[in-house]
PDB file of N, CA and C in Angstrom:
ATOM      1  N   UNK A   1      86.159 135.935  91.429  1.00  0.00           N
ATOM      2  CA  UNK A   1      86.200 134.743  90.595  1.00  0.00           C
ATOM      3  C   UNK A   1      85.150 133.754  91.081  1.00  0.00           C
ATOM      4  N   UNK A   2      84.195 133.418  90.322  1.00  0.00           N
ATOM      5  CA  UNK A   2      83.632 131.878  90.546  1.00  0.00           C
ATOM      6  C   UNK A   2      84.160 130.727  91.120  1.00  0.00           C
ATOM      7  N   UNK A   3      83.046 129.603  91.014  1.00  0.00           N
ATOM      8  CA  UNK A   3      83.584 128.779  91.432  1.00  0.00           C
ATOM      9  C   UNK A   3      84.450 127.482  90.271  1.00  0.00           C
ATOM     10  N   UNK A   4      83.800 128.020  89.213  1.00  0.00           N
ATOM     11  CA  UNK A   4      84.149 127.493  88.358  1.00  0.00           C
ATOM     12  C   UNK A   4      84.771 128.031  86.521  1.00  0.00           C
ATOM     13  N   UNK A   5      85.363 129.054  87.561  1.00  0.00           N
ATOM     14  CA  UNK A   5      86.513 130.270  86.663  1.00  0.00           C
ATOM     15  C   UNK A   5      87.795 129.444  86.621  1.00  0.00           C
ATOM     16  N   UNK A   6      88.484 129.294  85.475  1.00  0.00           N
ATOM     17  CA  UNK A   6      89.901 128.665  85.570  1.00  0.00           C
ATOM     18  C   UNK A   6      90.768 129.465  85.701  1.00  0.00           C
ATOM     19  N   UNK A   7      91.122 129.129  86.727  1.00  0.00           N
ATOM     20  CA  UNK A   7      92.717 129.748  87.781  1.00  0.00           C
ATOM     21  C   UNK A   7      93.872 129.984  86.346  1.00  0.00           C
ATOM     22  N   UNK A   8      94.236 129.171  85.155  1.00  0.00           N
ATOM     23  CA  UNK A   8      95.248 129.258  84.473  1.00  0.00           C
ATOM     24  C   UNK A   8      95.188 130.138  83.287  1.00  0.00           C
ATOM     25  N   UNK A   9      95.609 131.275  83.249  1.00  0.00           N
ATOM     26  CA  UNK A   9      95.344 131.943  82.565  1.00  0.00           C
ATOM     27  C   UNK A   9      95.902 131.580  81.067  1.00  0.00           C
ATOM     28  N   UNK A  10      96.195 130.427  81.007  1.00  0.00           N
ATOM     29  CA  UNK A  10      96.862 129.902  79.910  1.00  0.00           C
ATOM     30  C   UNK A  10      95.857 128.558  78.665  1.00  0.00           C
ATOM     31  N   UNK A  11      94.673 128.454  79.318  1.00  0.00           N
ATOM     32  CA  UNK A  11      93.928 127.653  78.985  1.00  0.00           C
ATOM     33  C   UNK A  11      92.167 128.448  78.632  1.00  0.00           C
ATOM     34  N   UNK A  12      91.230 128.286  77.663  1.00  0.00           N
ATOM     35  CA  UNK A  12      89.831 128.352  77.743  1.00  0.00           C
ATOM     36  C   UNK A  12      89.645 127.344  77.832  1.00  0.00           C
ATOM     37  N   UNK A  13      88.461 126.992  78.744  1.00  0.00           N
ATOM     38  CA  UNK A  13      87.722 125.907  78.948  1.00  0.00           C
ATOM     39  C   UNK A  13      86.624 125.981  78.017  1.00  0.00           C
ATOM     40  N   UNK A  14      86.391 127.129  77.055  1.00  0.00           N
ATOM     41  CA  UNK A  14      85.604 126.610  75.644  1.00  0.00           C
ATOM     42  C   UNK A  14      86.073 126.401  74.747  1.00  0.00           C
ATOM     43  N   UNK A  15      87.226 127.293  74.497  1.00  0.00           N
ATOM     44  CA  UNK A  15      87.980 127.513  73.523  1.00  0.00           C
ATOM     45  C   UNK A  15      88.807 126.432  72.951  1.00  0.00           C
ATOM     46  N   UNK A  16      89.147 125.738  74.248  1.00  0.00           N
ATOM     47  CA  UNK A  16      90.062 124.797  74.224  1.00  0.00           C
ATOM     48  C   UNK A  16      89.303 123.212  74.523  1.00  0.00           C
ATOM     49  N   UNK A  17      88.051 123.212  74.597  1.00  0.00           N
ATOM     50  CA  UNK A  17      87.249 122.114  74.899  1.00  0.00           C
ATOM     51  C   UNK A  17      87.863 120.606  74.491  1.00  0.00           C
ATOM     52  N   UNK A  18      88.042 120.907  72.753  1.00  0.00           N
ATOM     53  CA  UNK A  18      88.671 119.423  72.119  1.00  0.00           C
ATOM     54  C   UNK A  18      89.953 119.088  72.824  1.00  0.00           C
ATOM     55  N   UNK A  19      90.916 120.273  72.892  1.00  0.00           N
ATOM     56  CA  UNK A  19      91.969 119.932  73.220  1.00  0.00           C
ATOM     57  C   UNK A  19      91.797 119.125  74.834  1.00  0.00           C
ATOM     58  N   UNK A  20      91.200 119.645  75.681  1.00  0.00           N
ATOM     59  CA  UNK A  20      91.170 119.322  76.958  1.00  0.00           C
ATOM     60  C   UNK A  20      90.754 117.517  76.730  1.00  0.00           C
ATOM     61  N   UNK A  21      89.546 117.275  76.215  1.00  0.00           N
ATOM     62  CA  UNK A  21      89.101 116.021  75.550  1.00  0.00           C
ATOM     63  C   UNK A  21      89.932 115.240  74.903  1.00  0.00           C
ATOM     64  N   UNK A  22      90.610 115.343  74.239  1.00  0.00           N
ATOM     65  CA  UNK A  22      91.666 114.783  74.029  1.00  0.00           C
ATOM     66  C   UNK A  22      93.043 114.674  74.767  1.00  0.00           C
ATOM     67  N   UNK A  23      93.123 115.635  75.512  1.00  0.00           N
ATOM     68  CA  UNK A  23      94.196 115.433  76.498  1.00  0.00           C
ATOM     69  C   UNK A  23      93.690 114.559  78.016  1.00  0.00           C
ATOM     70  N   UNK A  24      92.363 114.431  78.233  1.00  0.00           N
ATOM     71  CA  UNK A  24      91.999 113.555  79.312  1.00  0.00           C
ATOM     72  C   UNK A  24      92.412 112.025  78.631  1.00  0.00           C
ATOM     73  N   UNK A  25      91.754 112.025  77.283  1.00  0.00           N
ATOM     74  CA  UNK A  25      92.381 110.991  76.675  1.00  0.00           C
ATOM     75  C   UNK A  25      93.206 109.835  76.577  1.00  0.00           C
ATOM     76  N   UNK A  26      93.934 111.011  76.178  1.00  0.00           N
ATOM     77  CA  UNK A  26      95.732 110.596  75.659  1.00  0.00           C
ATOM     78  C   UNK A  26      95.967 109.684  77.013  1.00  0.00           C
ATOM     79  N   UNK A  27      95.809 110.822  78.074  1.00  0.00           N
ATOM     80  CA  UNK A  27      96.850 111.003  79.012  1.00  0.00           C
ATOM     81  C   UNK A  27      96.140 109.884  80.214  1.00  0.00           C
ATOM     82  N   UNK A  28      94.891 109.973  80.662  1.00  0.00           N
ATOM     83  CA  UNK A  28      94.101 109.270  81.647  1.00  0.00           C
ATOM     84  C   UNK A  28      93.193 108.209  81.132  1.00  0.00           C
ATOM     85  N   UNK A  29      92.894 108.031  79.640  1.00  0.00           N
ATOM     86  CA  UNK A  29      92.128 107.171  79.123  1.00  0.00           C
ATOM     87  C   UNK A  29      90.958 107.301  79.700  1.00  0.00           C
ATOM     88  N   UNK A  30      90.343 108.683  79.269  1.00  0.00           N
ATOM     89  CA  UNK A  30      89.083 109.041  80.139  1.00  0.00           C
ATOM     90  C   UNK A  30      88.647 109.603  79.000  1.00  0.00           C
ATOM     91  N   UNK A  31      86.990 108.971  78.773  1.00  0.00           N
ATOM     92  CA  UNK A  31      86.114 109.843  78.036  1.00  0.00           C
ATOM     93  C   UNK A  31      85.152 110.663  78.443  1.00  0.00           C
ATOM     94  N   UNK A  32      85.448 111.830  78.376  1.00  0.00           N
ATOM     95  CA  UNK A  32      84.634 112.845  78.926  1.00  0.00           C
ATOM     96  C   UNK A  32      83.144 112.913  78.971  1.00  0.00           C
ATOM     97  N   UNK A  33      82.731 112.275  77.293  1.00  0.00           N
ATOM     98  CA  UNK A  33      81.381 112.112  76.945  1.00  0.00           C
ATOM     99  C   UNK A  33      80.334 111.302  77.217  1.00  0.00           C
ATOM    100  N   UNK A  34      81.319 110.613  78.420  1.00  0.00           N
ATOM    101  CA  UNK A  34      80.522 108.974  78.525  1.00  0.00           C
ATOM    102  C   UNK A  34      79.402 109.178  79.724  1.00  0.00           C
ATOM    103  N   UNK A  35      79.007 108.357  80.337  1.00  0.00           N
ATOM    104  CA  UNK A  35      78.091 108.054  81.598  1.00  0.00           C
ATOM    105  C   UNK A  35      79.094 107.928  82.322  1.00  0.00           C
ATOM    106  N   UNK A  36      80.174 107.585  82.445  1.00  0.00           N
ATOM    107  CA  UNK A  36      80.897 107.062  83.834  1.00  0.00           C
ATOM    108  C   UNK A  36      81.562 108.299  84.103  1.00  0.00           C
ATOM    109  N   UNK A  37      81.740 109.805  83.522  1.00  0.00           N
ATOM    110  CA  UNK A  37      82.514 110.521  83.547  1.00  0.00           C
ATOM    111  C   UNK A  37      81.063 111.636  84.311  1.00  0.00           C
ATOM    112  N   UNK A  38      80.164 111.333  84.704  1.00  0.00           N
ATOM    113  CA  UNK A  38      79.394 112.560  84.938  1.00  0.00           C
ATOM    114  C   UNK A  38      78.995 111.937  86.498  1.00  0.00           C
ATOM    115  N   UNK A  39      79.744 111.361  87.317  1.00  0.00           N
ATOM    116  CA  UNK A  39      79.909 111.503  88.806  1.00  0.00           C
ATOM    117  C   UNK A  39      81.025 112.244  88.773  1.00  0.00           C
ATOM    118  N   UNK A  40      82.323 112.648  87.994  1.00  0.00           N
ATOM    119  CA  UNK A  40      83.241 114.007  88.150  1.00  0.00           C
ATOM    120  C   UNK A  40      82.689 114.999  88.836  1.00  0.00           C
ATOM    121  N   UNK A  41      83.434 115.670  90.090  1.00  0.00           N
ATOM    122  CA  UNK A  41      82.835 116.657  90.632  1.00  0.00           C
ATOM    123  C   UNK A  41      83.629 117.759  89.994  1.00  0.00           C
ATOM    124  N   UNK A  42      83.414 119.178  89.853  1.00  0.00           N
ATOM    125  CA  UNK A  42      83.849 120.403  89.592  1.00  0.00           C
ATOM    126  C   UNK A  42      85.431 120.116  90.024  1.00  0.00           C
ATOM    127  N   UNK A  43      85.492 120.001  91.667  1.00  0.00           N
ATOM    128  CA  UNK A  43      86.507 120.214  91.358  1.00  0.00           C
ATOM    129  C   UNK A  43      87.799 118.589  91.271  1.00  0.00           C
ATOM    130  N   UNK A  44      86.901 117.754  91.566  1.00  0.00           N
ATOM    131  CA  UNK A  44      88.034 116.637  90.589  1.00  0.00           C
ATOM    132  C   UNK A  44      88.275 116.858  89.320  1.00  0.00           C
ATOM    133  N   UNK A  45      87.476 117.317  88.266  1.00  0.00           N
ATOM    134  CA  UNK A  45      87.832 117.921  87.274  1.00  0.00           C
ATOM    135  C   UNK A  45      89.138 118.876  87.036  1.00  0.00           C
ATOM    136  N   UNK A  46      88.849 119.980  87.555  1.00  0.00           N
ATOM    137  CA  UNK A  46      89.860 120.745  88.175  1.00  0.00           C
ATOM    138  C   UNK A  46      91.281 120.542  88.392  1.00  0.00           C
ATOM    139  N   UNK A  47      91.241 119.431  89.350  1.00  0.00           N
ATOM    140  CA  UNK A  47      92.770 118.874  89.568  1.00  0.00           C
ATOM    141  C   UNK A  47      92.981 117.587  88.297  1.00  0.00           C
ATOM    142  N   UNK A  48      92.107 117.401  87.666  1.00  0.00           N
ATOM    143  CA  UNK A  48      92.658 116.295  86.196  1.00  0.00           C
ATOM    144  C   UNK A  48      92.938 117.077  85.261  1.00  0.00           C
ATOM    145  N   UNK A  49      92.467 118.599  84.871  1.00  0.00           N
ATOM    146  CA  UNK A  49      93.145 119.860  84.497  1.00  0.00           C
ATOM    147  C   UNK A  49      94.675 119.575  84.696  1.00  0.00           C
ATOM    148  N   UNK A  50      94.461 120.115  85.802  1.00  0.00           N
ATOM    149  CA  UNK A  50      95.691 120.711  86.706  1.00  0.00           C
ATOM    150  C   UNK A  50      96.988 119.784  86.495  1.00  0.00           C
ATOM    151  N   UNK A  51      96.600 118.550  86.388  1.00  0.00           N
ATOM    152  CA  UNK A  51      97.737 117.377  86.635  1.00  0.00           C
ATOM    153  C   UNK A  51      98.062 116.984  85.088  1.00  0.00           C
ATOM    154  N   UNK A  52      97.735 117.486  84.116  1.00  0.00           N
ATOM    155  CA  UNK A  52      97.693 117.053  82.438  1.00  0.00           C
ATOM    156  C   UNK A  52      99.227 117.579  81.899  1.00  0.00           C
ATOM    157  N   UNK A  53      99.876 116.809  81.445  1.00  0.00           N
ATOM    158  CA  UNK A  53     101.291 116.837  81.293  1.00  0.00           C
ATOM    159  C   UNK A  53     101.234 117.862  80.059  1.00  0.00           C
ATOM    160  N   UNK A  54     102.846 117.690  80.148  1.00  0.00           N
ATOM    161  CA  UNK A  54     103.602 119.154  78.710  1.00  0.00           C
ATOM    162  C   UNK A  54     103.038 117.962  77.564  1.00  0.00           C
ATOM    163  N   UNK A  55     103.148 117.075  77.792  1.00  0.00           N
ATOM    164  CA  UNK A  55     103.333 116.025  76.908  1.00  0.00           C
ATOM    165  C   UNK A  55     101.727 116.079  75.813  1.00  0.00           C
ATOM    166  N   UNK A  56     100.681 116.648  76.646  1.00  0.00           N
ATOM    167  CA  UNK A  56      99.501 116.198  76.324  1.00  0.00           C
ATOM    168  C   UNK A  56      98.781 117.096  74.999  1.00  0.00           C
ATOM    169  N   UNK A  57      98.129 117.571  74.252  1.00  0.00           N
ATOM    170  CA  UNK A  57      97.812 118.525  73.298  1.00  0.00           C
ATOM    171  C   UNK A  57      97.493 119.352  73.927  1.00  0.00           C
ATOM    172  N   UNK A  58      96.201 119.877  74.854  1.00  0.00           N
ATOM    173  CA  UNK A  58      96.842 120.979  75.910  1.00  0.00           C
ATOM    174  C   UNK A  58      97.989 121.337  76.677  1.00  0.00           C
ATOM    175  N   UNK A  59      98.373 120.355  77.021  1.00  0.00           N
ATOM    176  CA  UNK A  59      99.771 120.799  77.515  1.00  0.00           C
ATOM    177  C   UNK A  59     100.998 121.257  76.610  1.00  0.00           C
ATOM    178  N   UNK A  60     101.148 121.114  75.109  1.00  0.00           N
ATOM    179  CA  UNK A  60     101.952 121.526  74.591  1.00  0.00           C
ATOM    180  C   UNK A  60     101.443 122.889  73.849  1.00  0.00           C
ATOM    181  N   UNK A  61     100.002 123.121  73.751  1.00  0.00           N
ATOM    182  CA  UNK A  61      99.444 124.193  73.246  1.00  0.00           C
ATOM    183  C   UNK A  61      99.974 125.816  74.050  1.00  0.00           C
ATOM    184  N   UNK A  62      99.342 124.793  75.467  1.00  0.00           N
ATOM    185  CA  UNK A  62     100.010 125.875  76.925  1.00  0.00           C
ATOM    186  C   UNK A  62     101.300 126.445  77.192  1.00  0.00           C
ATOM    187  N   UNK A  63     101.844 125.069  76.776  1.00  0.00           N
ATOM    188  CA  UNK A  63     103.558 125.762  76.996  1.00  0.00           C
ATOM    189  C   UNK A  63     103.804 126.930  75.734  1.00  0.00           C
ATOM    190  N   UNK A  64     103.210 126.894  74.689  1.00  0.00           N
ATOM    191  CA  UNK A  64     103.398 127.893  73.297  1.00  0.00           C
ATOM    192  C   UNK A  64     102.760 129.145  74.337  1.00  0.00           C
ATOM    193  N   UNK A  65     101.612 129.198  74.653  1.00  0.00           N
ATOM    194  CA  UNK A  65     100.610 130.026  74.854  1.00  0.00           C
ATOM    195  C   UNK A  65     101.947 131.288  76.122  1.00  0.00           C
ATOM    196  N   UNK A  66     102.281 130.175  77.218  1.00  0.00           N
ATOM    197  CA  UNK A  66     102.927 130.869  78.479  1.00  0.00           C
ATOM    198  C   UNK A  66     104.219 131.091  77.757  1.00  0.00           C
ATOM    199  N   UNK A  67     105.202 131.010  76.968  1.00  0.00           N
ATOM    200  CA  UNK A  67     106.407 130.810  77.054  1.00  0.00           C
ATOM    201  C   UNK A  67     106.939 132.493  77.360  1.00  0.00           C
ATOM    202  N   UNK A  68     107.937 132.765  77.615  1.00  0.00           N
ATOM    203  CA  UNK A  68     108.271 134.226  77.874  1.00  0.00           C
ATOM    204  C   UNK A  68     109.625 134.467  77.641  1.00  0.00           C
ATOM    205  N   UNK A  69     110.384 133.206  77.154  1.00  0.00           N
ATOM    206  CA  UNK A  69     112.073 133.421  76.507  1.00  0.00           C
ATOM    207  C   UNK A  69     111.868 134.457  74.911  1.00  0.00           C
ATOM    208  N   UNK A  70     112.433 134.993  75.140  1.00  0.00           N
ATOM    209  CA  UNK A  70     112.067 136.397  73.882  1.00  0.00           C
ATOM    210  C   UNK A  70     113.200 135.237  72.882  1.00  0.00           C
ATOM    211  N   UNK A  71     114.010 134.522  73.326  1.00  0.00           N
ATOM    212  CA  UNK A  71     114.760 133.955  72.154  1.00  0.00           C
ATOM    213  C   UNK A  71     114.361 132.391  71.615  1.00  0.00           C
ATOM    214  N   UNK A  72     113.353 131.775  72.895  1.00  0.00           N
ATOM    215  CA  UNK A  72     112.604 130.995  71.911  1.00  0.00           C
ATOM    216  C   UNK A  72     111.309 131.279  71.162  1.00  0.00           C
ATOM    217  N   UNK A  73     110.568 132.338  71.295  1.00  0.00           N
ATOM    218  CA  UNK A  73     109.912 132.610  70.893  1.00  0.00           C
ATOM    219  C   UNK A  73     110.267 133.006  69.412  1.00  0.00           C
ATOM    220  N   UNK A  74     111.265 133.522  69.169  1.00  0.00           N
ATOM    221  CA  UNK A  74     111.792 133.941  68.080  1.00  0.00           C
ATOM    222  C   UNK A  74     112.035 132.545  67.104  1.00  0.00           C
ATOM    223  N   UNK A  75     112.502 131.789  67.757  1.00  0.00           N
ATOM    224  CA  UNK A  75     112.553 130.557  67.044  1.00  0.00           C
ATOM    225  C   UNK A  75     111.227 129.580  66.675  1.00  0.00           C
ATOM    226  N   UNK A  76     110.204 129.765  67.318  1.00  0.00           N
ATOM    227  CA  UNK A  76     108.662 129.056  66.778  1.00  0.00           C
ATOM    228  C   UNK A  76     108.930 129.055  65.610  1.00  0.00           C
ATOM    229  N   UNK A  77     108.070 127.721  65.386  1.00  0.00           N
ATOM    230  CA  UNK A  77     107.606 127.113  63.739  1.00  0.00           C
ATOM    231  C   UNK A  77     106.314 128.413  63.840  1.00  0.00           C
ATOM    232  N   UNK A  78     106.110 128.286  62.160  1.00  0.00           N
ATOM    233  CA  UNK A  78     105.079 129.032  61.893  1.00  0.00           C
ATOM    234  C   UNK A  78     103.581 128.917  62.775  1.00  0.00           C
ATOM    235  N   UNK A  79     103.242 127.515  63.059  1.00  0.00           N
ATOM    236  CA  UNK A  79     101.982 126.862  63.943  1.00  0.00           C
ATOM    237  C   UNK A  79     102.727 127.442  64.875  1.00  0.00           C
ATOM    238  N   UNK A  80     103.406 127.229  65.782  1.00  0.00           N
ATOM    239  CA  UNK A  80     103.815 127.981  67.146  1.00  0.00           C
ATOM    240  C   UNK A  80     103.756 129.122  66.988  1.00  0.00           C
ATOM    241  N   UNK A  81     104.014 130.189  66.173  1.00  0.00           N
ATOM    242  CA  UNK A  81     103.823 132.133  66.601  1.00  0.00           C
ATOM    243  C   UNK A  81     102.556 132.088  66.106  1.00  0.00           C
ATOM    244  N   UNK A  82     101.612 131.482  65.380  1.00  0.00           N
ATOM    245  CA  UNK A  82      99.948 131.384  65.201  1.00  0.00           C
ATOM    246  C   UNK A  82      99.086 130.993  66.437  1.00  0.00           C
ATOM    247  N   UNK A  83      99.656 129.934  67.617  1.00  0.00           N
ATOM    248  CA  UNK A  83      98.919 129.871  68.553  1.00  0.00           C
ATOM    249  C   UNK A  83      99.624 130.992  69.478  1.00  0.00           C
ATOM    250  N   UNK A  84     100.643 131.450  69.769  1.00  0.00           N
ATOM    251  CA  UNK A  84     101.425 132.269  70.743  1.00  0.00           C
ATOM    252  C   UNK A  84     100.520 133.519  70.273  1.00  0.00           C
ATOM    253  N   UNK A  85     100.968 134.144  69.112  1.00  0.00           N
ATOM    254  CA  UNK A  85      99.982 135.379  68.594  1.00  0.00           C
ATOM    255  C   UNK A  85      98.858 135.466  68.692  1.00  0.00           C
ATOM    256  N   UNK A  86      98.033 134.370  68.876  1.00  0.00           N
ATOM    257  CA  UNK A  86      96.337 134.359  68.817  1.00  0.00           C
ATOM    258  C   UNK A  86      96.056 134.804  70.509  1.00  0.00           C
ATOM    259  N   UNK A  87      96.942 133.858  71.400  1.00  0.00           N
ATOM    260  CA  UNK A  87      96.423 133.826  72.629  1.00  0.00           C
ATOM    261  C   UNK A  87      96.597 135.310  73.456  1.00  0.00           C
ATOM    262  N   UNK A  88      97.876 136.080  72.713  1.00  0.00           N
ATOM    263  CA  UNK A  88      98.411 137.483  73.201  1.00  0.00           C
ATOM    264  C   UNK A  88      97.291 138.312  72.870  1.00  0.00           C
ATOM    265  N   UNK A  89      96.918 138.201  71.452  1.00  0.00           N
ATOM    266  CA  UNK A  89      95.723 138.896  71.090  1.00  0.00           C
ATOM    267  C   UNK A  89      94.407 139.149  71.694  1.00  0.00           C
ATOM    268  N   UNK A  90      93.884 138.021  72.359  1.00  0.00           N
ATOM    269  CA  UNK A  90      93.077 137.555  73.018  1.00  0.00           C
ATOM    270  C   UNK A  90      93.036 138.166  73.986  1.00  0.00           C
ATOM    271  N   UNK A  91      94.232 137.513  74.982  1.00  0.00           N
ATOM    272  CA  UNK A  91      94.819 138.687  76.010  1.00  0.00           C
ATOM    273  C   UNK A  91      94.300 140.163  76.248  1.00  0.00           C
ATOM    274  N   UNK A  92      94.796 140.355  75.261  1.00  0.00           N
ATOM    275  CA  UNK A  92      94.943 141.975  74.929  1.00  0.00           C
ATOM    276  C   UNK A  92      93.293 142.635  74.733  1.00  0.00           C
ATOM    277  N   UNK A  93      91.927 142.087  74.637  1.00  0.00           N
ATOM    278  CA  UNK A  93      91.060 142.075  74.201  1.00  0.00           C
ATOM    279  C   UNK A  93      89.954 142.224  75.882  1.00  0.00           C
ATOM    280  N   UNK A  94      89.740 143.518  75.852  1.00  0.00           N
ATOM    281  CA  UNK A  94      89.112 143.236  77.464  1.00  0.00           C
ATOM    282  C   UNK A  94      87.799 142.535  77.514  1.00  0.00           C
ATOM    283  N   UNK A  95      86.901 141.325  78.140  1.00  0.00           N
ATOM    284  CA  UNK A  95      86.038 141.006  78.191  1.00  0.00           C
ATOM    285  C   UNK A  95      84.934 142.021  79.410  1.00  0.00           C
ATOM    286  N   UNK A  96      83.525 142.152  78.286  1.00  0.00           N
ATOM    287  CA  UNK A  96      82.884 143.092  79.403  1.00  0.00           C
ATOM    288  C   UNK A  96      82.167 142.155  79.794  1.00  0.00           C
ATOM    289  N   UNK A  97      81.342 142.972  81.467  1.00  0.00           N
ATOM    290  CA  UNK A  97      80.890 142.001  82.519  1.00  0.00           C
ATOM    291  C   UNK A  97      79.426 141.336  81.928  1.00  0.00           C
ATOM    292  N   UNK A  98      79.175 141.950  80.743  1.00  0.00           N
ATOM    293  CA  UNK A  98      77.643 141.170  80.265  1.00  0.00           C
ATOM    294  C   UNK A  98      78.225 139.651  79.346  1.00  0.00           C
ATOM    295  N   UNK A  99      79.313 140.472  78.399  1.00  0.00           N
ATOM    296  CA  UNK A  99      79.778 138.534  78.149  1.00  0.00           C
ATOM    297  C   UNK A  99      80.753 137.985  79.096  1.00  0.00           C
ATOM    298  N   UNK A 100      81.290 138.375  80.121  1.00  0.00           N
ATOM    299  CA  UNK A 100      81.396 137.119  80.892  1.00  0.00           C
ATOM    300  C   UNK A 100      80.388 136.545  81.892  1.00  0.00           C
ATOM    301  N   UNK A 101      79.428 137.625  81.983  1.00  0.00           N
ATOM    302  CA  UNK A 101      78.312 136.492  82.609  1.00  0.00           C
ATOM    303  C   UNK A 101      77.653 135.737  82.043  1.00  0.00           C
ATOM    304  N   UNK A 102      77.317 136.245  80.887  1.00  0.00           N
ATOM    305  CA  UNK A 102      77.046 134.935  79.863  1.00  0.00           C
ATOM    306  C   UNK A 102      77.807 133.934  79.469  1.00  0.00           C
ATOM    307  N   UNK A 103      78.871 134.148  79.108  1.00  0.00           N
ATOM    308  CA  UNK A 103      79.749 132.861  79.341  1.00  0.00           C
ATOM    309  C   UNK A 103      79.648 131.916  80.623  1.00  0.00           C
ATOM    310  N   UNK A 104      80.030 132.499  81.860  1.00  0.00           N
ATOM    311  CA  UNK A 104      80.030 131.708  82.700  1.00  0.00           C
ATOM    312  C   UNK A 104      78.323 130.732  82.696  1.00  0.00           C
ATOM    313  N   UNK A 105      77.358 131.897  82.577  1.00  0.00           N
ATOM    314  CA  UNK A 105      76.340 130.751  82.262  1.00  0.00           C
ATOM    315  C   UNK A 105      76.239 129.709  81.780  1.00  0.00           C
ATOM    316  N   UNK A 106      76.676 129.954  80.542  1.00  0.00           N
ATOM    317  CA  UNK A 106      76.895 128.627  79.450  1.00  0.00           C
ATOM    318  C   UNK A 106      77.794 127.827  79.838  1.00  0.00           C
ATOM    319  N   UNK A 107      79.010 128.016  80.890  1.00  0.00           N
ATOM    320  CA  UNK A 107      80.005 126.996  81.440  1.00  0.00           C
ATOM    321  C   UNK A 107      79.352 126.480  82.576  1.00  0.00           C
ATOM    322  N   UNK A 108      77.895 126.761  83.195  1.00  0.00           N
ATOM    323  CA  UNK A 108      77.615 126.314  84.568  1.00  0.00           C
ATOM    324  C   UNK A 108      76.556 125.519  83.625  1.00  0.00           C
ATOM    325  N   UNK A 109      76.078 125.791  83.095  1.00  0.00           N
ATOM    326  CA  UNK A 109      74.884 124.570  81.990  1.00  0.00           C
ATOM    327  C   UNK A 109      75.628 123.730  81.686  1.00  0.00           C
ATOM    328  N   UNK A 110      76.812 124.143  80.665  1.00  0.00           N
ATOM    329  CA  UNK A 110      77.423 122.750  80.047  1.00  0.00           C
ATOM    330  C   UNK A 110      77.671 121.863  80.816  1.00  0.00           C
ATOM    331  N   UNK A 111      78.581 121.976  82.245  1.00  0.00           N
ATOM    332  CA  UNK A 111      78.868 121.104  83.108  1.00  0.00           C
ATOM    333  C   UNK A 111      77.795 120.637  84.191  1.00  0.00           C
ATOM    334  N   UNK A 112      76.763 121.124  84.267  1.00  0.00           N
ATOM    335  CA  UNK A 112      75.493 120.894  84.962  1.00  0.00           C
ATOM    336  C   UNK A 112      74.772 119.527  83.920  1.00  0.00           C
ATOM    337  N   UNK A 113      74.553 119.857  82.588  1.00  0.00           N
ATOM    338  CA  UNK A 113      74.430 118.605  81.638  1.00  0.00           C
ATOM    339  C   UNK A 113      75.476 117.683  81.571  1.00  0.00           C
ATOM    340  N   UNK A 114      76.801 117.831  81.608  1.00  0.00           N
ATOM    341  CA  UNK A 114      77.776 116.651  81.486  1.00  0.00           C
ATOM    342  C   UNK A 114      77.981 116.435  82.924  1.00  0.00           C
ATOM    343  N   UNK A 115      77.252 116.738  83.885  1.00  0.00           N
ATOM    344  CA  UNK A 115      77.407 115.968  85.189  1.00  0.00           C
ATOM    345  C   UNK A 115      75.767 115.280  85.735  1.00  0.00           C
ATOM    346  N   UNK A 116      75.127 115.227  84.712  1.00  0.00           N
ATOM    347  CA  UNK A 116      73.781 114.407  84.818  1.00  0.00           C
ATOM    348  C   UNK A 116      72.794 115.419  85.794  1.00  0.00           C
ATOM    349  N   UNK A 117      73.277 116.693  85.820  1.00  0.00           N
ATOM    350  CA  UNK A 117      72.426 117.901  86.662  1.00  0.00           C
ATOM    351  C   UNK A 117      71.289 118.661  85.445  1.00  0.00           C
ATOM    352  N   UNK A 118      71.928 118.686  84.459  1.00  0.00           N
ATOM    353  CA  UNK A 118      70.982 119.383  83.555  1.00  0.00           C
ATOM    354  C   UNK A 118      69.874 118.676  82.155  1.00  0.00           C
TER     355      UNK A 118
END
């Protein structure tokens, strides 16, 4: 794993970009896009991840994504077995080592530009 691979297997850090942005938001009144947000180091980032409540739009996306009660699952609204089903799918989908090195590229640029490096 990198250094800047996410540990939660319950989250993309592309996939899920808005949501994360909006959950720094909500939750820390932090704009990601600004000038004051690109002294963030990797891994203070990381732990403002890490610390983002159930409460937050990632955090309630996540809890759909992880849940593993076979009897609430059964009970999801239609939007809940659409994000639960998408993320299993996904899952289920092996990534080969040429697109995840390209990905990770594009995640070491993006944050190299939103930290005033690129």
């Amino acid at each position: 794993m990198t250094s800047r691979e996410s540990t939660d297997p319950y989250y993309d850090l592309f996939e899920d970009w808005d949501l994360i942005v909006s959950s720094f938001l909500s939750q820390y009144g932090l704009r990601i896009r600004t000038k004051d947000f690109e002294t963030v180091s990797w891994d203070e980032f990381k732990a403002l991840i890490a610390g983002l409540s159930p409460e937050t739009a990632l955090g309630r996306v996540v809890a759909i994504r992880s849940e593993t009660d076979k009897n609430v699952i059964k009970h999801f609204s239609r939007d809940q077995h659409r994000i639960y089903d998408a993320w299993q799918e996904r899952g289920a989908k092996e990534m080969n080592q040429k697109t995840f090195e390209r990905e990770m590229a594009d995640l070491e640029h993006m944050l190299a530009a939103m930290c005033g490096g690129g």
